[in-house]
Protein backbone atom coordinates (compact mmCIF):
# COMPACT_ATOMS: atom_id res chain seq x y z
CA UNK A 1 146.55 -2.55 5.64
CA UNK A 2 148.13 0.16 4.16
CA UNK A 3 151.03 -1.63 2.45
CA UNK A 4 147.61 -3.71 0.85
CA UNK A 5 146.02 -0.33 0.15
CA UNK A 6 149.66 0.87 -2.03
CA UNK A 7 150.23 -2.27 -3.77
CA UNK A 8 146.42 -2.86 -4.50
CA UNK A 9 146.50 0.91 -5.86
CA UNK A 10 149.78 0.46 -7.94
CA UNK A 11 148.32 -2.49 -9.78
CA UNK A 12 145.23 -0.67 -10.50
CA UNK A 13 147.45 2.68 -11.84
CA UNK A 14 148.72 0.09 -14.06
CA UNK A 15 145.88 -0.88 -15.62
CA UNK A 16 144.58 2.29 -16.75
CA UNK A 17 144.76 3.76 -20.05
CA UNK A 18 147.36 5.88 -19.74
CA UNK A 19 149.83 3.49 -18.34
CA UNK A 20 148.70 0.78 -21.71
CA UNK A 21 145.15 -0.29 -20.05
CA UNK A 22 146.99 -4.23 -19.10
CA UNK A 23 146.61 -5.87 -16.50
CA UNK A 24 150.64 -6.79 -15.58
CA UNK A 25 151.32 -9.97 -13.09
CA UNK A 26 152.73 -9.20 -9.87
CA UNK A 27 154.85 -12.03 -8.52
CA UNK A 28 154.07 -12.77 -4.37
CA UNK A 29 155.98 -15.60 -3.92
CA UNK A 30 154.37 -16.11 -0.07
CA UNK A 31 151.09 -16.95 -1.79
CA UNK A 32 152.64 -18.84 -4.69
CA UNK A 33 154.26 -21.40 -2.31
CA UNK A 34 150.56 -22.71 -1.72
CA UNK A 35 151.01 -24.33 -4.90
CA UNK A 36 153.22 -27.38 -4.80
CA UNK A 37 156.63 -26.79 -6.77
CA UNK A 38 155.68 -23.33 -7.94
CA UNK A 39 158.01 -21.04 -7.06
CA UNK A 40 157.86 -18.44 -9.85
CA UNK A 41 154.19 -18.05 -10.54
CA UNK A 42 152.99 -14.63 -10.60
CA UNK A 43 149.54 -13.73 -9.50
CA UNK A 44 147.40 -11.13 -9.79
CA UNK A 45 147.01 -8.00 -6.83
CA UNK A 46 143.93 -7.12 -7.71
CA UNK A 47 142.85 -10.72 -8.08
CA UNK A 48 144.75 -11.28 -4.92
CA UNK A 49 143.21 -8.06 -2.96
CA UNK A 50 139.61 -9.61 -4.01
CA UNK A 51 140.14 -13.30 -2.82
CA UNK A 52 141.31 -11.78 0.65
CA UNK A 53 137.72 -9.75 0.65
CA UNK A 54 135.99 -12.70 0.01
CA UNK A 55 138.17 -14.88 2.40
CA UNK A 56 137.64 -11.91 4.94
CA UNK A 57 133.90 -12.69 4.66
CA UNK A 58 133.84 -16.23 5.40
CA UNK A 59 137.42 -16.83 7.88
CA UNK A 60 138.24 -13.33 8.97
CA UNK A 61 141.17 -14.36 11.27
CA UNK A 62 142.87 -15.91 8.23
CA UNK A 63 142.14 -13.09 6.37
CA UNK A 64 144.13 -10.86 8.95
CA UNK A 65 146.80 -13.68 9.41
CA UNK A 66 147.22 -13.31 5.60
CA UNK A 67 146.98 -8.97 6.05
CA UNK A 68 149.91 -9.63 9.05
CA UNK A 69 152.05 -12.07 7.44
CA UNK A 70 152.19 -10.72 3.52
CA UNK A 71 151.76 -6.83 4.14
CA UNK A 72 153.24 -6.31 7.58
CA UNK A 73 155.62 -9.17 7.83
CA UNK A 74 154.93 -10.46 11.16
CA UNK A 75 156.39 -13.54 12.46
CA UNK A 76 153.72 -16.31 13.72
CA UNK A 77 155.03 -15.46 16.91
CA UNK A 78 153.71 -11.65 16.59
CA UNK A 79 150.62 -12.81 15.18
CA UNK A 80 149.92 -15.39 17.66
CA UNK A 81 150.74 -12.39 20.54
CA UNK A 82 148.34 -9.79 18.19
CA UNK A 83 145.24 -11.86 17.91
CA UNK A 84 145.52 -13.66 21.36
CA UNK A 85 146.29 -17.57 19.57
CA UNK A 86 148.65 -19.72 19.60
CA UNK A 87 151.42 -20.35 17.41
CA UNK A 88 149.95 -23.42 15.67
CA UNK A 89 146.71 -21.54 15.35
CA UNK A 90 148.72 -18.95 13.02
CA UNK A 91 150.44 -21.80 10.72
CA UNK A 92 147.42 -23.82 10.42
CA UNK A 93 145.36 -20.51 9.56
CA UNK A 94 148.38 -19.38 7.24
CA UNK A 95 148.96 -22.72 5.48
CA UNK A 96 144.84 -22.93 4.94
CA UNK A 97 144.77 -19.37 3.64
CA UNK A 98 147.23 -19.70 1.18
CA UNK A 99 145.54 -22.82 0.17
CA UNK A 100 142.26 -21.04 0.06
CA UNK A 101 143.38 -17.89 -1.89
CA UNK A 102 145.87 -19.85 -4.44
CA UNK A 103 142.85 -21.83 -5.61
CA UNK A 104 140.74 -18.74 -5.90
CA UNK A 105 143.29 -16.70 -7.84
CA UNK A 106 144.20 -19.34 -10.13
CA UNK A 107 140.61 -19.95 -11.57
């Protein structure tokens, strides 16, 4: 959470005024591989951090499969061990999660 927290706050420093008010694309490639043959896309943080809220809402252990995976990176292994799962329950959580959140931060 707090690697989230600092990249979630850099992107937002980066929009203000002072730094020229744009918003600048951040490339995650561990959420662009959800998209077939895109392996340069850049995304959004802040668009990211939002999609995980919302995806937190509806599937919270994706949402902290995502949080373990892309901030902390944790193995499946470690994940599986942390929320008490096994290790096909992380992948298939992971794989729909970047699904999920690479549809909602491309629209």
């Amino acid at each position: 959470m707090a690697m989230r927290r600092i990249l979630i706050d850099h992107a937002e420093a980066r929009m203000t005024l002072k730094r020229g008010g744009q918003r600048r694309r951040e490339g995650l490639s561990a959420v662009d591989a959800a998209a077939p043959g895109s392996d340069t896309s850049p995304i959004d943080t802040i668009a990211l951090n939002e999609a995980l809220e919302e995806l937190a809402a509806t599937c919270p252990r994706q949402a902290e499969v995502v949080n373990l995976r892309f901030f902390a990176g944790l193995n499946d292994a470690d994940i599986a061990e942390m929320l008490a799962v096994s290790d096909k329950t992380v992948r298939r959580d992971w794989a729909c999660a970047r699904l999920w959140l690479f549809d909602r931060i491309k629209n």
